[in-house]
PDB file of N, CA and C in Angstrom:
ATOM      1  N   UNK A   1     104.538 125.781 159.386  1.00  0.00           N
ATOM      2  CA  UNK A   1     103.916 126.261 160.604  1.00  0.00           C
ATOM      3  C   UNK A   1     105.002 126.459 161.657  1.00  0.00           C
ATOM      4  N   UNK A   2     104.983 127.461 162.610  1.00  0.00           N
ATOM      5  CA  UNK A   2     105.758 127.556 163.637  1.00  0.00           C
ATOM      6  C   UNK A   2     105.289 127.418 164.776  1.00  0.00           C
ATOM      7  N   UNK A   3     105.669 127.098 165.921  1.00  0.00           N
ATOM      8  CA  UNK A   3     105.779 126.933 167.071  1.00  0.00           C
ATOM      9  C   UNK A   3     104.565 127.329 167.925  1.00  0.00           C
ATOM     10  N   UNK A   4     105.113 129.091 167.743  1.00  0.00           N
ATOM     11  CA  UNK A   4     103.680 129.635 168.818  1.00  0.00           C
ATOM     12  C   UNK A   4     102.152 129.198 167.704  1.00  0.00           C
ATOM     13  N   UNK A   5     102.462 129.342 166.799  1.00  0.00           N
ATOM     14  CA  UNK A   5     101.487 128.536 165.243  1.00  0.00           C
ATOM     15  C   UNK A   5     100.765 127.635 166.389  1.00  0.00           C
ATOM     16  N   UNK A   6     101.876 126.521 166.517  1.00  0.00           N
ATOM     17  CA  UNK A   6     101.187 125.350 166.968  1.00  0.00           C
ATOM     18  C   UNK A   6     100.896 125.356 168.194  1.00  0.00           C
ATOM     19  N   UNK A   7     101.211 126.341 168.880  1.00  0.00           N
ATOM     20  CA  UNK A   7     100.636 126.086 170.730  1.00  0.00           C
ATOM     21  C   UNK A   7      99.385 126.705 170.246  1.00  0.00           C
ATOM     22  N   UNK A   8      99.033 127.606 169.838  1.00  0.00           N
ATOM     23  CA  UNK A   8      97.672 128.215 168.939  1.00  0.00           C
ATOM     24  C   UNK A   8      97.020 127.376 168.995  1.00  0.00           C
ATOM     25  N   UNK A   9      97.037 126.650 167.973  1.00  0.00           N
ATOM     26  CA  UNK A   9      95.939 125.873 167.465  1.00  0.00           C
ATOM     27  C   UNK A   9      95.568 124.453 168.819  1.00  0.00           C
ATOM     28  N   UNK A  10      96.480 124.449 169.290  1.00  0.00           N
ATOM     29  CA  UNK A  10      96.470 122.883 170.349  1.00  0.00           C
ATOM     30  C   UNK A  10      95.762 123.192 171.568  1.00  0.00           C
ATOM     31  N   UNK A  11      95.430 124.365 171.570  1.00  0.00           N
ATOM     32  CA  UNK A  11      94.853 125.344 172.956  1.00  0.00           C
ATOM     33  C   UNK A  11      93.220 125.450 172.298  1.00  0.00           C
ATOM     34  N   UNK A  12      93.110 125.641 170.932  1.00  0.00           N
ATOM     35  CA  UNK A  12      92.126 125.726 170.875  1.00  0.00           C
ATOM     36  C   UNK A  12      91.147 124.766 170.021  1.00  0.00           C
ATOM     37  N   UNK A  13      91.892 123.172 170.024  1.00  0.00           N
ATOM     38  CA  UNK A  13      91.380 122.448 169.906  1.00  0.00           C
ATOM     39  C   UNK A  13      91.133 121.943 170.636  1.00  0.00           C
ATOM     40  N   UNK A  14      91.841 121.793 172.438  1.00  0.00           N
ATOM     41  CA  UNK A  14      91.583 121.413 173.305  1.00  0.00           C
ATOM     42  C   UNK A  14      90.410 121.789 174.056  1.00  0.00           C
ATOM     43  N   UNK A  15      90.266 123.496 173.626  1.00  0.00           N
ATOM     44  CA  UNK A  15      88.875 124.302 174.228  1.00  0.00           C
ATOM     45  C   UNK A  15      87.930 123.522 173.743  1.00  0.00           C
ATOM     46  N   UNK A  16      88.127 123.082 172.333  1.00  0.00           N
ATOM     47  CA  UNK A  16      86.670 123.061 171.310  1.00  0.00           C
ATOM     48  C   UNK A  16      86.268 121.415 171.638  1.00  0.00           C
ATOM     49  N   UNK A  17      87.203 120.798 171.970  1.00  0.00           N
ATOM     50  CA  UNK A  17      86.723 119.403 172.284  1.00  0.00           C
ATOM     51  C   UNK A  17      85.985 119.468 173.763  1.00  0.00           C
ATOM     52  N   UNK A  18      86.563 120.443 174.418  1.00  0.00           N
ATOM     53  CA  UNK A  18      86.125 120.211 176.265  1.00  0.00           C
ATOM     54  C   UNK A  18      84.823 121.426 176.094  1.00  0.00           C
ATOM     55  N   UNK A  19      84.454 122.214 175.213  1.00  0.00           N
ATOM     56  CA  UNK A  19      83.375 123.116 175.016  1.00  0.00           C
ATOM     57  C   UNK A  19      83.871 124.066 176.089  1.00  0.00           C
ATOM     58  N   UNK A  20      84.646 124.280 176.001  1.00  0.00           N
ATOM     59  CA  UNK A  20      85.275 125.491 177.148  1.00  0.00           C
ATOM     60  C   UNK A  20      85.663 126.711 176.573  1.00  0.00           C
ATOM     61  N   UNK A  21      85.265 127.594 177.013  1.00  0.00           N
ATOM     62  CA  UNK A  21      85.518 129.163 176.844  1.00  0.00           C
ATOM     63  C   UNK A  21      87.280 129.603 176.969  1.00  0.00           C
ATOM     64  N   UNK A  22      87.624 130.635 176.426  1.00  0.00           N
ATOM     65  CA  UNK A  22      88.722 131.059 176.968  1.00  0.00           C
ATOM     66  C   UNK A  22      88.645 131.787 178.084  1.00  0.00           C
ATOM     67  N   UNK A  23      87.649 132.259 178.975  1.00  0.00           N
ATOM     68  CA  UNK A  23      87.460 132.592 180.110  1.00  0.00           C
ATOM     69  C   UNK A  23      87.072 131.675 181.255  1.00  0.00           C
ATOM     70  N   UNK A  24      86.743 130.264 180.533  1.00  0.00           N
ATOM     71  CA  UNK A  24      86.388 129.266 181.359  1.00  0.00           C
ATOM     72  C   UNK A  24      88.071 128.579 181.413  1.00  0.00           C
ATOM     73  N   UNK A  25      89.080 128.980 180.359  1.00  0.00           N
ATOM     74  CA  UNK A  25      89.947 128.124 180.681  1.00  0.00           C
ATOM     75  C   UNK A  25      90.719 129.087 181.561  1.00  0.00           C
ATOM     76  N   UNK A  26      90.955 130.221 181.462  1.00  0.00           N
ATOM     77  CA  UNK A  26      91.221 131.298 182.244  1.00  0.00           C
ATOM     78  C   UNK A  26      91.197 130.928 183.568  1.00  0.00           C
ATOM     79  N   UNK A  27      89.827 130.827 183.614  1.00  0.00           N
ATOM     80  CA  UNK A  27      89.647 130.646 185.604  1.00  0.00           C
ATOM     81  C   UNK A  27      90.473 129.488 186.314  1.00  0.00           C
ATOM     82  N   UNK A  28      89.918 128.308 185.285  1.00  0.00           N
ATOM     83  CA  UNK A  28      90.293 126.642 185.180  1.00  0.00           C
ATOM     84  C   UNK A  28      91.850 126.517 185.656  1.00  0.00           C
ATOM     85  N   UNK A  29      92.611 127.537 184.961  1.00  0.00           N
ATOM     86  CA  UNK A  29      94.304 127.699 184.815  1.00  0.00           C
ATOM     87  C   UNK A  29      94.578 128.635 185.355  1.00  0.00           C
ATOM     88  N   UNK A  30      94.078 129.059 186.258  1.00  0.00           N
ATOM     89  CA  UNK A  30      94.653 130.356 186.875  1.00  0.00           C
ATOM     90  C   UNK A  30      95.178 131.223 186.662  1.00  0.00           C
ATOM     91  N   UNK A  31      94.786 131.489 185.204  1.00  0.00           N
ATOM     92  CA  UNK A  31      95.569 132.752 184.369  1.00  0.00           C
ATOM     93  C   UNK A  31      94.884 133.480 184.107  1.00  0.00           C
ATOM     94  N   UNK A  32      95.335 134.903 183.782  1.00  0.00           N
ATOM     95  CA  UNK A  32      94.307 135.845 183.606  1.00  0.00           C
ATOM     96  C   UNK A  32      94.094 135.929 182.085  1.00  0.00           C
ATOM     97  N   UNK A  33      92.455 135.956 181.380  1.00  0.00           N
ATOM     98  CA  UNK A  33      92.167 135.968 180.456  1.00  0.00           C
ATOM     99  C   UNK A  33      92.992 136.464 179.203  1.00  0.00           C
ATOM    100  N   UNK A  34      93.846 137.801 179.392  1.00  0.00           N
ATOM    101  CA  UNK A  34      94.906 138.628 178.639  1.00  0.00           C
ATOM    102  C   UNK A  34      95.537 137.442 178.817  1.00  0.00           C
ATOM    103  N   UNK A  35      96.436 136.779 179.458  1.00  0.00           N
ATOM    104  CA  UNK A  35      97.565 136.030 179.424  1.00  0.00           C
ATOM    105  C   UNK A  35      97.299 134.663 178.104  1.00  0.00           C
ATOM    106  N   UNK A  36      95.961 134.212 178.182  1.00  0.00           N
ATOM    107  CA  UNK A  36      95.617 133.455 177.487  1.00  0.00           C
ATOM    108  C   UNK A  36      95.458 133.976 176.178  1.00  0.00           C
ATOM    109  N   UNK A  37      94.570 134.778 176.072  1.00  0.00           N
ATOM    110  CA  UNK A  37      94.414 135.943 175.094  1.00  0.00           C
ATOM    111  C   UNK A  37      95.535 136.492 174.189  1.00  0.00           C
ATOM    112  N   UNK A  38      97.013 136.640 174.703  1.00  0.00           N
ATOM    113  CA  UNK A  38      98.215 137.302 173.866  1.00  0.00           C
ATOM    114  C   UNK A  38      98.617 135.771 173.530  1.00  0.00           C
ATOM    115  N   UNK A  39      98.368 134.700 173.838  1.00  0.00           N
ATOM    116  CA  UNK A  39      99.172 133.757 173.226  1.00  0.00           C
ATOM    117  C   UNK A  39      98.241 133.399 171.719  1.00  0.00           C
ATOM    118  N   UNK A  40      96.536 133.145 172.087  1.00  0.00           N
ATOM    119  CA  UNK A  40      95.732 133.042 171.071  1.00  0.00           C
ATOM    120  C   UNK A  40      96.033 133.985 169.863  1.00  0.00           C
ATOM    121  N   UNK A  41      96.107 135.311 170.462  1.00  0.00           N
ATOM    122  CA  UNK A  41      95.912 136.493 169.327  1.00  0.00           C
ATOM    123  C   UNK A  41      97.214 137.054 168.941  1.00  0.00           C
ATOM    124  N   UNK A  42      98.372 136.114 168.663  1.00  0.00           N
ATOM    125  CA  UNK A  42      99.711 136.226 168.717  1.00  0.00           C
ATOM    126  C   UNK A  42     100.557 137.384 169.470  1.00  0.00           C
ATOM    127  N   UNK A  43     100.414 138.205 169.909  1.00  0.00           N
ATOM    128  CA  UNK A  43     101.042 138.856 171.097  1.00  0.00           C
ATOM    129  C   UNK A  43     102.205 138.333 171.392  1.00  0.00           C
ATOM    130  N   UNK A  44     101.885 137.343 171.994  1.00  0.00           N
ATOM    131  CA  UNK A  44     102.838 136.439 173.003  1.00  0.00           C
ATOM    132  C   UNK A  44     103.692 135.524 171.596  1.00  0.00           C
ATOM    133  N   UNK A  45     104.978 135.765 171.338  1.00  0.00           N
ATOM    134  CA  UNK A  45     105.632 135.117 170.265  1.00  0.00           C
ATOM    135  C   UNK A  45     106.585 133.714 170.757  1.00  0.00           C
ATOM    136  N   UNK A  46     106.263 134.153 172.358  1.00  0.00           N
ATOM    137  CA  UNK A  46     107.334 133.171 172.807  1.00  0.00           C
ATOM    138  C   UNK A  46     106.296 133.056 174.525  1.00  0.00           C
ATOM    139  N   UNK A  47     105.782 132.108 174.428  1.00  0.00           N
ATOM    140  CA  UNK A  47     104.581 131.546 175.941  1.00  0.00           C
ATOM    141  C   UNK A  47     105.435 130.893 177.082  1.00  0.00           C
ATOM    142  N   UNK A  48     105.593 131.192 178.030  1.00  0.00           N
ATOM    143  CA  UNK A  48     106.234 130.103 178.793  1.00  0.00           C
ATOM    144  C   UNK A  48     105.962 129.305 179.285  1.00  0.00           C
ATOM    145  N   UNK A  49     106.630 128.253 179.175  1.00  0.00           N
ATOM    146  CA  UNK A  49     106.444 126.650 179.429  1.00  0.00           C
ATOM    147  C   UNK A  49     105.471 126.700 180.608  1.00  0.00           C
ATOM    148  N   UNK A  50     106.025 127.302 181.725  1.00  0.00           N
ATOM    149  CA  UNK A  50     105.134 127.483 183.156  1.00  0.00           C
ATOM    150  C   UNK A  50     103.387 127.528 182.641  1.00  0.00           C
ATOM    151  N   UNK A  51     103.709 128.871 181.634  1.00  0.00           N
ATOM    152  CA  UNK A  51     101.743 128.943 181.403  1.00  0.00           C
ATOM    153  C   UNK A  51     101.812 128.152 180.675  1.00  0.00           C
ATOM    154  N   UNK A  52     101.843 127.265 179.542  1.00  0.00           N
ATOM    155  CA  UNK A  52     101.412 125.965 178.899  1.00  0.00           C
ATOM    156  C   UNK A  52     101.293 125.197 180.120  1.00  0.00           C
ATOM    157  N   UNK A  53     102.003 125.138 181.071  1.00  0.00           N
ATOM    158  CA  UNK A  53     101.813 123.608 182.282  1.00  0.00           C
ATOM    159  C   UNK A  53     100.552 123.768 182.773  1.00  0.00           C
ATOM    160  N   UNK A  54     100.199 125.410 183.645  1.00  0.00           N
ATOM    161  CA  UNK A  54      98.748 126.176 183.997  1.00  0.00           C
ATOM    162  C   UNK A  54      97.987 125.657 183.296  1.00  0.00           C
ATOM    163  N   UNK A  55      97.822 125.462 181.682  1.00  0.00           N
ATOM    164  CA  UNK A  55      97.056 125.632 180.984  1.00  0.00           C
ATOM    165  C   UNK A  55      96.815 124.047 180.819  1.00  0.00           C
ATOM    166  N   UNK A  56      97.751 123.049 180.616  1.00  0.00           N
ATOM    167  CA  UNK A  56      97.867 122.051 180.762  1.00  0.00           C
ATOM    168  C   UNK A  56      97.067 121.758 182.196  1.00  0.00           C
ATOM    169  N   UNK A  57      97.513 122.001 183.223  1.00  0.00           N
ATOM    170  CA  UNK A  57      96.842 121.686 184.252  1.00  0.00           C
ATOM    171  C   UNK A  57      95.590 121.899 184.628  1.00  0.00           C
ATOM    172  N   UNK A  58      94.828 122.796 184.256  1.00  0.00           N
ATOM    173  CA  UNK A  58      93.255 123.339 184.043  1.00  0.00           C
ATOM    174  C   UNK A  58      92.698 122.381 183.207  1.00  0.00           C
ATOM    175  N   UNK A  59      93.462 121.971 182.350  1.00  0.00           N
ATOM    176  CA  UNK A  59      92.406 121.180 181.316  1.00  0.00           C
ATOM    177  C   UNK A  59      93.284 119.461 182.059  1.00  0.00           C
ATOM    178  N   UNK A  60      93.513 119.364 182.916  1.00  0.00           N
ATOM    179  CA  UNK A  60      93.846 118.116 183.312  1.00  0.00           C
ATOM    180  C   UNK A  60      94.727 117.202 182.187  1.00  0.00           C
ATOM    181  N   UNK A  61      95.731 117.576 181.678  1.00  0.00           N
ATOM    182  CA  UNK A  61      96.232 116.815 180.591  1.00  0.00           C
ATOM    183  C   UNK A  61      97.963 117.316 181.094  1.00  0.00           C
ATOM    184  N   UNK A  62      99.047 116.161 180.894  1.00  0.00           N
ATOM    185  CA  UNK A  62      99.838 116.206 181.172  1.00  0.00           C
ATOM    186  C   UNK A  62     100.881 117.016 179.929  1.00  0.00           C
ATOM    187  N   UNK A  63     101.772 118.248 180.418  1.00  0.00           N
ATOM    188  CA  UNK A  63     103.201 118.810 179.156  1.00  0.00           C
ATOM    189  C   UNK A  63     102.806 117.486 177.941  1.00  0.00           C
ATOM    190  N   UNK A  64     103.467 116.438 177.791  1.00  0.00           N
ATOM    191  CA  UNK A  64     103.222 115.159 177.142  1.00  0.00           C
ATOM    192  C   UNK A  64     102.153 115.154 176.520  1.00  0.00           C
ATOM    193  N   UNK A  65     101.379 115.085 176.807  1.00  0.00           N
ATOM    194  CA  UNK A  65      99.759 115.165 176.253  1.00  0.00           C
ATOM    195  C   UNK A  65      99.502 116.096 175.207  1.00  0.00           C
ATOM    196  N   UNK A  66      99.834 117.214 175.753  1.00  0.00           N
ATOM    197  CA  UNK A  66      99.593 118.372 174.949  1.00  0.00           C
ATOM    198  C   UNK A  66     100.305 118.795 174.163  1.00  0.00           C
ATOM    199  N   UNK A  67     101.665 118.090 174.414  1.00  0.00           N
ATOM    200  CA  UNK A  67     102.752 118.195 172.754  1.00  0.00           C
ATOM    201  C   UNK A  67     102.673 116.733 171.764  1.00  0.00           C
ATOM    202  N   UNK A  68     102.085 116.189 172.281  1.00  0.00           N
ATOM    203  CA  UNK A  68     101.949 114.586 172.107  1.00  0.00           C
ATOM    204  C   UNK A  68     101.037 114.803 170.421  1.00  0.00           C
ATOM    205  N   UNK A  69     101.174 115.587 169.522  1.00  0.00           N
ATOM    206  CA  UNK A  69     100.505 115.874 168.316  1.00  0.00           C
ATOM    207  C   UNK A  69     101.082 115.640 166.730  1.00  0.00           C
ATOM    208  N   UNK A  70     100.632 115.015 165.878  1.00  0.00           N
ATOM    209  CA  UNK A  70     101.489 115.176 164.759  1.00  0.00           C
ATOM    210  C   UNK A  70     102.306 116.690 164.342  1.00  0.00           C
ATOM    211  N   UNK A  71     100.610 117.380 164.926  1.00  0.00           N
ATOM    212  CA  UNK A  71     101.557 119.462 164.174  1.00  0.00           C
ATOM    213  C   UNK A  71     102.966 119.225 165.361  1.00  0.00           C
ATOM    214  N   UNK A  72     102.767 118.914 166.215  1.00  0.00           N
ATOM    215  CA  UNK A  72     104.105 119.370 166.539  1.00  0.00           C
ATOM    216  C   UNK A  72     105.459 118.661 165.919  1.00  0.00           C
ATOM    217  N   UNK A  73     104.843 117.191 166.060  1.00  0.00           N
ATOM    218  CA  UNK A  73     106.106 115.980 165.227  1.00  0.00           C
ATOM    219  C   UNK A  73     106.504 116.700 164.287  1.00  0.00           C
ATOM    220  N   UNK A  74     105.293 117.748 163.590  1.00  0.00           N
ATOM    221  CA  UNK A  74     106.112 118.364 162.068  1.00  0.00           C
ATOM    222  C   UNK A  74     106.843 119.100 162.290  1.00  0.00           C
ATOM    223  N   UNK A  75     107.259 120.044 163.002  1.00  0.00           N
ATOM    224  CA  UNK A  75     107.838 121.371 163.022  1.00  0.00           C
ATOM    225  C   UNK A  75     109.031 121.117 162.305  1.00  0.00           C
ATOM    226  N   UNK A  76     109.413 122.411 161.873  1.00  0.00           N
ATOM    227  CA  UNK A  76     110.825 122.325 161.647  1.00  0.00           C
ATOM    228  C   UNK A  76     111.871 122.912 162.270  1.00  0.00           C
ATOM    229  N   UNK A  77     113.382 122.662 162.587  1.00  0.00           N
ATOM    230  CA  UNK A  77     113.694 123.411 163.511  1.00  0.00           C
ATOM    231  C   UNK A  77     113.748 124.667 163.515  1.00  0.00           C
ATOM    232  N   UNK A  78     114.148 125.673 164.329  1.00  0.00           N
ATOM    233  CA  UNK A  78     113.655 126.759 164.815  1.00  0.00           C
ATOM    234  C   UNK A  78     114.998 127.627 164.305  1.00  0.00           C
ATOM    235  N   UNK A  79     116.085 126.992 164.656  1.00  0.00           N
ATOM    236  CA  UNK A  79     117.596 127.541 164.381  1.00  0.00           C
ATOM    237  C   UNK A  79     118.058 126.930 163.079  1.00  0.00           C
ATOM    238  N   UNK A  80     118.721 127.595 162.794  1.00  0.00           N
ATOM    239  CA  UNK A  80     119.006 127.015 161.443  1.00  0.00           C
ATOM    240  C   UNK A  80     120.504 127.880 160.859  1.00  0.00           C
TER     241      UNK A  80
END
């Protein structure tokens, strides 16, 4: 699994636990639905930290929190 892989899935397990829309997290994070949208629907290959924090911050959970996951413990590195 890679990276944007795993911001994927951590965004939308976070929706599915809080029953939140991607337009509800949209508003929540002050991002515009597309912005959320190209990271979900891979678009976005590389998200910036800033919108993970937004996004982090809408759903009230700290950077930490939201990397705080085994998928991420797994990754492998990126460079090689």
């Amino acid at each position: 699994m890679d990276t944007v892989t795993a911001v994927r899935n951590r965004i939308l397990q976070l929706c599915g636990e809080r029953g939140i829309t991607i337009n509800k997290l949209s508003t929540i994070s002050a991002l515009s639905p597309s912005s959320i949208k190209s990271i979900l629907y891979g678009k976005s290959q590389n998200p910036k930290l800033l919108t993970i924090k937004l996004i982090c911050d809408g759903l009230g959970i700290t950077l930490g929190e939201f990397f705080s996951t085994p998928e991420f413990d797994a990754l492998e590195q990126e460079i090689r």
